[in-house]
Protein backbone atom coordinates (compact mmCIF):
# COMPACT_ATOMS: atom_id res chain seq x y z
CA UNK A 1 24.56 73.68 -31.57
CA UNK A 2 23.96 70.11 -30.47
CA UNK A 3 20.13 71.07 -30.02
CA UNK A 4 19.27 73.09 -33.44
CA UNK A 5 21.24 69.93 -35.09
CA UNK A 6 18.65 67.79 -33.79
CA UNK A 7 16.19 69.65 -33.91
CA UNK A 8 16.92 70.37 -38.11
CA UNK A 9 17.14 66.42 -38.24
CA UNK A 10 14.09 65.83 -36.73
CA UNK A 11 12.20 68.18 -38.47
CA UNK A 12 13.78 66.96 -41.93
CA UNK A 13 13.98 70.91 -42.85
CA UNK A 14 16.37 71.94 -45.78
CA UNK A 15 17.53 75.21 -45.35
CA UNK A 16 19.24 77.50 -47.74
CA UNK A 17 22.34 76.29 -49.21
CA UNK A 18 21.01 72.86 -49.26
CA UNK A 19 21.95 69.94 -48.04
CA UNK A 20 26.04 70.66 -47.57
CA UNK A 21 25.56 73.02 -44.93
CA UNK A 22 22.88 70.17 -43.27
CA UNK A 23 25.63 67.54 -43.82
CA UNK A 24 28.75 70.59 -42.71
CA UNK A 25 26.98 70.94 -39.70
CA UNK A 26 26.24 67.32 -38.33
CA UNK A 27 30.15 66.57 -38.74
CA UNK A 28 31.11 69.38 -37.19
CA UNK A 29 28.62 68.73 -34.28
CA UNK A 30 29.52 64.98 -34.03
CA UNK A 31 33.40 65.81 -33.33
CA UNK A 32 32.43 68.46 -30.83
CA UNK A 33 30.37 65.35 -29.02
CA UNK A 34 33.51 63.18 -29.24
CA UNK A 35 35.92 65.39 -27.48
CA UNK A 36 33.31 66.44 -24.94
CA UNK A 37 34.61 64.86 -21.31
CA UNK A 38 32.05 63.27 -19.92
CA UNK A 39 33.03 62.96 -16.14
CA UNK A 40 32.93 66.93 -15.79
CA UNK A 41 29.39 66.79 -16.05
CA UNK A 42 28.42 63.64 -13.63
CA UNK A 43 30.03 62.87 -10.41
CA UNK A 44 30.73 59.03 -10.55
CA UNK A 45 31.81 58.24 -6.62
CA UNK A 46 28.74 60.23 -5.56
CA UNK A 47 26.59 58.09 -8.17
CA UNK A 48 28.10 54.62 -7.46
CA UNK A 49 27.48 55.79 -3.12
CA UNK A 50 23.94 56.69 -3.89
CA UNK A 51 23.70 53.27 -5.98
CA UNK A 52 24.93 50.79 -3.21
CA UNK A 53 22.74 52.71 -0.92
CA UNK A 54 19.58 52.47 -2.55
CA UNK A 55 21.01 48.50 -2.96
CA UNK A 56 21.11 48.22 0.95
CA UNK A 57 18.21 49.66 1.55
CA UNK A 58 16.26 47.20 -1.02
CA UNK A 59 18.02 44.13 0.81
CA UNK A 60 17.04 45.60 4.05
CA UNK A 61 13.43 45.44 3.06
CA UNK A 62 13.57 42.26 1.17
CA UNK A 63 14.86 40.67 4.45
CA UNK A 64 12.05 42.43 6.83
CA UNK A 65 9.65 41.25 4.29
CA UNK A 66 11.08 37.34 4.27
CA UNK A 67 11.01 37.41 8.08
CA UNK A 68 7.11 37.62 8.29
CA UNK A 69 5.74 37.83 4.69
CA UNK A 70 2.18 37.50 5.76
CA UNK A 71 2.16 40.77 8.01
CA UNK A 72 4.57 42.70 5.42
CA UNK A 73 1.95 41.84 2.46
CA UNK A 74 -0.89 43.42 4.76
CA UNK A 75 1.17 46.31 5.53
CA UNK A 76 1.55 46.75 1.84
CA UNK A 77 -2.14 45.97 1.25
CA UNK A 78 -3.11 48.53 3.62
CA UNK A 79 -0.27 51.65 1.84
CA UNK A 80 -1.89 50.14 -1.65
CA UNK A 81 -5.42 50.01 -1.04
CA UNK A 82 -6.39 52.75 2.28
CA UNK A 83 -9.77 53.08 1.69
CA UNK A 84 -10.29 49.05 1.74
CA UNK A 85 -11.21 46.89 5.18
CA UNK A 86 -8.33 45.12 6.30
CA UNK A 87 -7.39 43.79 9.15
CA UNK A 88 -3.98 45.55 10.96
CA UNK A 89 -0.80 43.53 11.68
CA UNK A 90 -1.40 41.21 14.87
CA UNK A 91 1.83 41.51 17.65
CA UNK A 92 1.24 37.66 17.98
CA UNK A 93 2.39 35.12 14.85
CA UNK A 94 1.67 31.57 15.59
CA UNK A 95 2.18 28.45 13.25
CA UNK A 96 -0.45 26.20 13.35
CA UNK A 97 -0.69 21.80 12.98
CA UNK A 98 -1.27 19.73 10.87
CA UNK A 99 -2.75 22.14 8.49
CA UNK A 100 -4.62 20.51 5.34
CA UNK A 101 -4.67 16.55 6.11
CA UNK A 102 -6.38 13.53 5.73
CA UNK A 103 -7.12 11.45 8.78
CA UNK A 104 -8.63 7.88 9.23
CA UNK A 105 -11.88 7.85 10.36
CA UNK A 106 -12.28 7.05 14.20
CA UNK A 107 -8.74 8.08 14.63
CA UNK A 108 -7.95 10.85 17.75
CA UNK A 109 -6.15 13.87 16.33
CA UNK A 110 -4.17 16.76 17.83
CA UNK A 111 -4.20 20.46 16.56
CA UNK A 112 -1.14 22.01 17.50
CA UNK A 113 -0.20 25.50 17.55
CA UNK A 114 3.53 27.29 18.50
CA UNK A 115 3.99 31.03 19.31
CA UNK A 116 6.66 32.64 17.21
CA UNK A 117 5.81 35.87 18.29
CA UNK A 118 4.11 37.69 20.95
CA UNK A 119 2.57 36.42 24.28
CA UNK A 120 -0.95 35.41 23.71
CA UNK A 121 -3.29 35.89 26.61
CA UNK A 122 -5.85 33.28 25.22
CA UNK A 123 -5.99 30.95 21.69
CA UNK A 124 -8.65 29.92 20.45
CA UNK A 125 -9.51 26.53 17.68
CA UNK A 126 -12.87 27.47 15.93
CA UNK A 127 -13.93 23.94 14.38
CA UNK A 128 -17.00 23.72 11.80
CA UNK A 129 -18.74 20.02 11.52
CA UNK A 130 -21.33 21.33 9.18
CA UNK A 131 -23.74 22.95 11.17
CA UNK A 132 -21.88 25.98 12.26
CA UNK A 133 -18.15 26.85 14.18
CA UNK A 134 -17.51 25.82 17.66
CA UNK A 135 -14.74 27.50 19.68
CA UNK A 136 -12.88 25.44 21.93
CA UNK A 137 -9.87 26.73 24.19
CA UNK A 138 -6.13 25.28 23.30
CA UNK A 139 -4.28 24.68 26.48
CA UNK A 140 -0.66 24.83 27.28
CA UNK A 141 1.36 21.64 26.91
CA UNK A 142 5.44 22.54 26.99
CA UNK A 143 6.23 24.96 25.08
CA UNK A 144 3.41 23.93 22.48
CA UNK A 145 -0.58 24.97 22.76
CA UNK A 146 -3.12 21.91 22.15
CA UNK A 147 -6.15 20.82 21.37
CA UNK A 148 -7.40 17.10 20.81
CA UNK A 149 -9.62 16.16 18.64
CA UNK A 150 -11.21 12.50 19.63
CA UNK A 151 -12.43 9.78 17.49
CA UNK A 152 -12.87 11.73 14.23
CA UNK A 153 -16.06 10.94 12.32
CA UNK A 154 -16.87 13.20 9.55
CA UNK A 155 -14.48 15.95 7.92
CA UNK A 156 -13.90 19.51 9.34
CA UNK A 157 -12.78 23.01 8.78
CA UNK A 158 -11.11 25.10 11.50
CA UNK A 159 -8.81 28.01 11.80
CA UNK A 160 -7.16 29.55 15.11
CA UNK A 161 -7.13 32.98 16.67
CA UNK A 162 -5.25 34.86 18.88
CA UNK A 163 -5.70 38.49 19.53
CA UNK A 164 -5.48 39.68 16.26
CA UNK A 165 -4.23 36.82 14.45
CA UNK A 166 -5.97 34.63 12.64
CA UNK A 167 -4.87 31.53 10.73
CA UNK A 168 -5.94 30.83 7.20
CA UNK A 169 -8.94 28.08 7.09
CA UNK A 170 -8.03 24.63 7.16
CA UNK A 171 -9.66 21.22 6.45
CA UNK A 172 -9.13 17.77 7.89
CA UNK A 173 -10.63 15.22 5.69
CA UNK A 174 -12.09 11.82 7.47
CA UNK A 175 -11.53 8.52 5.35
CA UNK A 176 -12.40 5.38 5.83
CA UNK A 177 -9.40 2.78 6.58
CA UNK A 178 -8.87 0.95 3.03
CA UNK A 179 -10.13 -2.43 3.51
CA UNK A 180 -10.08 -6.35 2.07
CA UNK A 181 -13.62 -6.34 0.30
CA UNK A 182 -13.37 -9.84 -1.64
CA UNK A 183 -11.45 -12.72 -2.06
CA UNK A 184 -10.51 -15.30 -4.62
CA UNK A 185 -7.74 -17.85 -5.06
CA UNK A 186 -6.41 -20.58 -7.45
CA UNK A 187 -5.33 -23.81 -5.96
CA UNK A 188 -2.07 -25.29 -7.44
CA UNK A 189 -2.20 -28.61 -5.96
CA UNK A 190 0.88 -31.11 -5.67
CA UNK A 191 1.52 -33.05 -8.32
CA UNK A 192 0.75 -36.53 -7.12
CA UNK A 193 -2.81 -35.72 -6.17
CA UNK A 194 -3.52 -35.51 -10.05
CA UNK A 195 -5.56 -32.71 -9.70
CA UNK A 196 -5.48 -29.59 -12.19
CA UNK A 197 -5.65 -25.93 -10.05
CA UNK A 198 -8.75 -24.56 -9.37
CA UNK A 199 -10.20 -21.32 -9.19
CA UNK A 200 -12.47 -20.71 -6.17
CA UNK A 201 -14.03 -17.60 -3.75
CA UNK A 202 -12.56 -17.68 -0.45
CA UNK A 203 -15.11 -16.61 1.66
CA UNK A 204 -13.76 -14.30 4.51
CA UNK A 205 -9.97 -15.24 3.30
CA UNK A 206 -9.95 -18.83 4.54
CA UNK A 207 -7.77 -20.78 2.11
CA UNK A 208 -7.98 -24.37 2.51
CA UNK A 209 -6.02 -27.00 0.94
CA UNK A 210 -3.97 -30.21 1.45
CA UNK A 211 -0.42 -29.12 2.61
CA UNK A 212 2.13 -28.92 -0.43
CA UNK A 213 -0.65 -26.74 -2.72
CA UNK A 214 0.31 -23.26 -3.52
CA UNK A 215 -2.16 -20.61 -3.59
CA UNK A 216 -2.16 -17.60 -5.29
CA UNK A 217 -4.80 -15.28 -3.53
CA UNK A 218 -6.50 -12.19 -5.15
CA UNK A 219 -7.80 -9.49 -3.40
CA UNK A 220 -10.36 -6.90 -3.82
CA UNK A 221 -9.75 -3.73 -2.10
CA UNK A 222 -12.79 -0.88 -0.76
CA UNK A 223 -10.50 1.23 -3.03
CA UNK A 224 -6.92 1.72 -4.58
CA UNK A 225 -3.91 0.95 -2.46
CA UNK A 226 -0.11 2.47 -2.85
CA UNK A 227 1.38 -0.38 -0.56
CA UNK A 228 0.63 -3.36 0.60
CA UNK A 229 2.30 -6.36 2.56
CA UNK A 230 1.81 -9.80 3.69
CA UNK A 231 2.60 -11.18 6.72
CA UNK A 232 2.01 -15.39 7.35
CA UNK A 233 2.27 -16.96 10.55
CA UNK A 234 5.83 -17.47 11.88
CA UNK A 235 7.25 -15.41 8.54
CA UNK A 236 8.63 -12.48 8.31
CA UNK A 237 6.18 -9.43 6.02
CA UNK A 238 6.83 -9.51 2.31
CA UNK A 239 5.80 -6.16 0.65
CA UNK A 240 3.64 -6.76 -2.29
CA UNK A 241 2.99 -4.68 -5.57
CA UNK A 242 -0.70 -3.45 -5.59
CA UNK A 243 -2.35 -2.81 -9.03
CA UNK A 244 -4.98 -0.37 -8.19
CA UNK A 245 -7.46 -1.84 -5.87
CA UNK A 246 -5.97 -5.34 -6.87
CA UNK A 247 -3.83 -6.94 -4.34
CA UNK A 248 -2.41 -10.07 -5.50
CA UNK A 249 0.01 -12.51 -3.24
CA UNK A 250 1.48 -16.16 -2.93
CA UNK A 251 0.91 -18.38 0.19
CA UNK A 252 2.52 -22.03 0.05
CA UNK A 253 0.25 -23.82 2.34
CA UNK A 254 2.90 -26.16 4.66
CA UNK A 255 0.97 -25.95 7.89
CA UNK A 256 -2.25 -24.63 9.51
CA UNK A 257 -1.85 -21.35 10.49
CA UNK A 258 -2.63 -17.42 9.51
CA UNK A 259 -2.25 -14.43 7.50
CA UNK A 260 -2.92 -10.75 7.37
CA UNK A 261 -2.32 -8.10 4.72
CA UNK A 262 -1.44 -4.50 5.17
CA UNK A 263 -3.25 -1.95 2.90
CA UNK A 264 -2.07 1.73 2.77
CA UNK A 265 -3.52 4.31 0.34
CA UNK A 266 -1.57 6.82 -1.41
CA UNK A 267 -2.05 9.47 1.59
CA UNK A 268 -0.78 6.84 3.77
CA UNK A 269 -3.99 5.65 5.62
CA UNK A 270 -3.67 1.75 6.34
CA UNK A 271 -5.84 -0.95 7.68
CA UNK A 272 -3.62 -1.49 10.40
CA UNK A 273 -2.93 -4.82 9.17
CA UNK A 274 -6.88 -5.41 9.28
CA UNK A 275 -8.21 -9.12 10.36
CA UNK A 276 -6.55 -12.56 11.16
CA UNK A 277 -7.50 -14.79 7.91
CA UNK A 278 -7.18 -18.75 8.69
CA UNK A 279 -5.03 -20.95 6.50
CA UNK A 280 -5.84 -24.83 6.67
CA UNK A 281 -3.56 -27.26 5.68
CA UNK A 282 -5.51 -30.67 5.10
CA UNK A 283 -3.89 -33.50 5.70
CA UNK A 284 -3.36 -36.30 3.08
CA UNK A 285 -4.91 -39.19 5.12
CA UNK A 286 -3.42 -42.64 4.55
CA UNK A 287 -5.47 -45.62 2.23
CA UNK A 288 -8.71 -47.44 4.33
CA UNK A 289 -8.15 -50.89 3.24
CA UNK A 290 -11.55 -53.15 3.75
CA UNK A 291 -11.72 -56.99 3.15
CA UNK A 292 -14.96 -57.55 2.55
CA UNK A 293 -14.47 -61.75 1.49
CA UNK A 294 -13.61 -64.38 2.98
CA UNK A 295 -14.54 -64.31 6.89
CA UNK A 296 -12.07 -63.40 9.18
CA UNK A 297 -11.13 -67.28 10.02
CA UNK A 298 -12.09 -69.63 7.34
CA UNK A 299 -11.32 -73.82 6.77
CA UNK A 300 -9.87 -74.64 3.30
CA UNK A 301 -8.30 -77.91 1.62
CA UNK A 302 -5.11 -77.45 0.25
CA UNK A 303 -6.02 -77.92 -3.27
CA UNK A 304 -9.07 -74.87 -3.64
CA UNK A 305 -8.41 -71.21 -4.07
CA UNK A 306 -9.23 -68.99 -2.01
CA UNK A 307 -10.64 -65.97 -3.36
CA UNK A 308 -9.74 -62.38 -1.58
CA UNK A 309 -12.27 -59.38 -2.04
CA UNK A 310 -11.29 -56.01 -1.20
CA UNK A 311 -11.49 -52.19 -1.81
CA UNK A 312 -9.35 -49.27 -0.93
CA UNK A 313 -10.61 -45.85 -0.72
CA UNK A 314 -7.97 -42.65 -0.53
CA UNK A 315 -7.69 -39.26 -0.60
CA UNK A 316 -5.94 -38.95 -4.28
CA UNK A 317 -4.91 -42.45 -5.24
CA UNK A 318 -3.07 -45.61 -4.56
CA UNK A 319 0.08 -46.00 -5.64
CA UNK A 320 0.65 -49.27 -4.80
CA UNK A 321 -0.97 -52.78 -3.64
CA UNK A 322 0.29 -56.22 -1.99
CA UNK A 323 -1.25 -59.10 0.09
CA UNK A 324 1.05 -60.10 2.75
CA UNK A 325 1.23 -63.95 3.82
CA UNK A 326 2.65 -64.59 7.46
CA UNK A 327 3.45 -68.23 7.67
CA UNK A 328 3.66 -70.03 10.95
CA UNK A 329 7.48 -69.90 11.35
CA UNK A 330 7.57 -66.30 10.61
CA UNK A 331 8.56 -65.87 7.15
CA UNK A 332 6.25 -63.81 4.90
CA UNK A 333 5.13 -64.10 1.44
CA UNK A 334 4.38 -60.87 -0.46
CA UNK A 335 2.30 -60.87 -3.75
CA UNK A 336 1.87 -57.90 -5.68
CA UNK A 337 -2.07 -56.93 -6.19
CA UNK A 338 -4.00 -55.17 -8.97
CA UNK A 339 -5.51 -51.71 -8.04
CA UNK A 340 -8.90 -53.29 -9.65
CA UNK A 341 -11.38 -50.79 -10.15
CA UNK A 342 -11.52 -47.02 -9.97
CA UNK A 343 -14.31 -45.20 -9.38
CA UNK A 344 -14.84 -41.61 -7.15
CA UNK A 345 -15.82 -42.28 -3.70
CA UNK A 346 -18.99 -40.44 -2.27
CA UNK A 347 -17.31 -38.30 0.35
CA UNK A 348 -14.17 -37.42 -1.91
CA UNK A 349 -11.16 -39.42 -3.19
CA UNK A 350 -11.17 -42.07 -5.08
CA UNK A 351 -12.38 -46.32 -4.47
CA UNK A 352 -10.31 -49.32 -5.50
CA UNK A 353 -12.23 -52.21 -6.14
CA UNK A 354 -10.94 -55.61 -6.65
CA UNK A 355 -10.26 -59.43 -6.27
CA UNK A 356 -6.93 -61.81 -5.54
CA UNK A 357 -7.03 -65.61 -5.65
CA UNK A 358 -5.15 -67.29 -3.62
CA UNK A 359 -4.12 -70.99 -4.68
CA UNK A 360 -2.32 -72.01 -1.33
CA UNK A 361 -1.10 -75.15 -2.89
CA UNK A 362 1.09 -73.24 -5.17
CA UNK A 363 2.37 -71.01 -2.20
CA UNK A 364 3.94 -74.35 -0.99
CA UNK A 365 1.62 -74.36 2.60
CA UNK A 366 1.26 -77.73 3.86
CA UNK A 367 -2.30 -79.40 5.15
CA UNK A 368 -3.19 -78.25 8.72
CA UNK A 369 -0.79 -75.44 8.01
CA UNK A 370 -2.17 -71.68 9.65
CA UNK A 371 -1.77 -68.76 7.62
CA UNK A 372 -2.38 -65.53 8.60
CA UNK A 373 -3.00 -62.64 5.11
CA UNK A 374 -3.71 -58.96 5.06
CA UNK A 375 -4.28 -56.56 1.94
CA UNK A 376 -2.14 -53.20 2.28
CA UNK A 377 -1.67 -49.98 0.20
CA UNK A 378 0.13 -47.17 -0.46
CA UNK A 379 -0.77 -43.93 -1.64
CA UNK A 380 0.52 -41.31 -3.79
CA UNK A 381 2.66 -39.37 -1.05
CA UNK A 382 4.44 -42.06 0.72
């Protein structure tokens, strides 16, 4: 009944007596569904065994396949595709180093390979410069087979083999070590020298400058950098914050000494801490005081002035200037003198250029008295 009431629906045929008998016999059908026992007709503990089974079996195979994917997916290449040419299964697995990587140029590498299954008779490294693979035998080392791979020059491919396995294709990529390329700095000099900072090239990283000046170095990398550090002599390295291929640190120029910078790229090749780049301190020399009038040893008479010529050159400026008197009986007269005129001096630093009279009458010296006198200065730092 269940089947001709379908089949009436799904045909949308009205037979005679119209639709009542249609309707009549869809309830009638529907209750005869309801009471109708379901578990006489399937065998639920024979189901639900049948289930966990199949369940097992599927973990079973999911944890064959996990335990050597690559072989499994060729098995199932091969079942899948039987008229194709692939290779079979290999009895020997081995897992092969470094893989993809990017090496410094020069630098000695090692190729590395570890047998996870199967007892390889021979292994092989096939390595492709650009004209064509090379085989070269790996050779036992522990428990590990090797192969090393001196002074690197140009980029590579290679894969290994053993029996039947073969690993997929590789590449090492040579790069040059990331290096300082250019140089600038701005001087910050102390304050007493008067002098506003200055921008200049440091050729070969030599900063020079008198000792108190801070410099603030800037430097142009052979291409961007991730990290970067500076290391001055007798200090311990401060790690820096590289913008790009900019590379931008402090030095506070005490002494003479050195400094070096470490330059790593984002796949962690580095410079090694690259060259030794002088620092020199200048010194701030003290004032050269000349007395250029009168003669060393001179005759006067009490009453006429003597008159004192003189010039003092410096580094940066005097601060200060006094004539000192030594009197016979020790005591010592000490006169304040004007810095006269300023001008720049020829090899650097600046001239003072001026006069002092003397009236000896007034500095209460006595006839046949001897009087010794010297100019002296002071600069800026003392």
């Amino acid at each position: 009944r269940l089947i001709t009431t379908l089949e009436i629906l799904r045909a949308g045929a009205v037979p005679a007596g119209g639709s009542a008998l249609i309707e009549k016999l869809v309830s009638s059908t529907a209750e005869e569904l309801a009471d109708l026992a379901v578990g006489r007709f399937v065998r639920w503990r024979s189901a639900l065994c049948r289930l966990a089974a199949g369940a097992a079996e599927a973990a079973l195979l999911a944890a064959l396949f996990a335990s050597d994917p690559e072989a499994h997916s060729l098995l199932l290449a091969r079942f899948l595709h039987p008229a194709r040419e692939l290779p079979r299964p290999s009895d020997v697995l081995l897992a092969v180093l470094p893989g993809n990587v990017v090496a410094a140029r020069g630098e000695d590498l090692v190729i590395s390979a570890s047998v996870l299954r199967g007892k390889p008779a021979r292994v092989q490294v096939f390595i492709d410069r650009g004209g064509g693979l090379q085989p070269f035998e790996m050779e036992h080392e522990g428990a590990e087979l090797r192969l090393a791979v001196p002074s690197l020059r140009s980029s590579v491919t290679y894969h290994v083999v053993a029996s039947q396995f073969r690993s997929p294709t590789y590449q090492i990529e040579a790069r040059d070590r990331p290096a300082a390329s250019g140089f600038e700095v701005v001087y910050s000099y102390p304050s007493y020298t008067g002098l506003a900072p200055r921008r200049a090239a440091a050729p070969a990283g030599k900063i020079s400058a008198v000792a108190g000046t801070v410099a603030d170095l800037e430097v142009r990398c052979s291409r961007p950098v991730a990290s970067a550090r500076l290391q001055v002599s007798g200090e311990d390295p401060e790690k820096l914050e590289p913008q790009g291929d900019l590379v931008r640190a402090r030095i506070a120029i005490r002494r003479a000494g050195s400094y070096r910078l470490w330059l790593e790229d984002a796949d962690h090749i580095s410079n090694l801490w690259g060259e030794v780049h002088p620092i020199d301190a200048v010194p701030d020399r003290p004032p050269h005081v000349r007395v250029s009038e009168p003669p060393e040893s001179i005759l006067v008479e009490r009453t006429t002035p003597v008159e004192v010529k003189y010039d003092v050159s410096d580094d940066y400026g005097v601060h200060e200037l006094e004539a000192r008197i030594e009197r016979g009986g020790g005591s010592v007269l000490q006169l304040k003198v004007p810095p006269g005129d300023v001008s720049p001096a020829p090899d650097g630093g600046v001239v003072c250029a001026g006069a002092l009279r003397l009236y000896l009458a007034q500095l209460g010296l006595v006839p046949g008295e001897r009087v010794e006198y010297r100019v002296a200065a002071t600069d800026q730092l003392e």
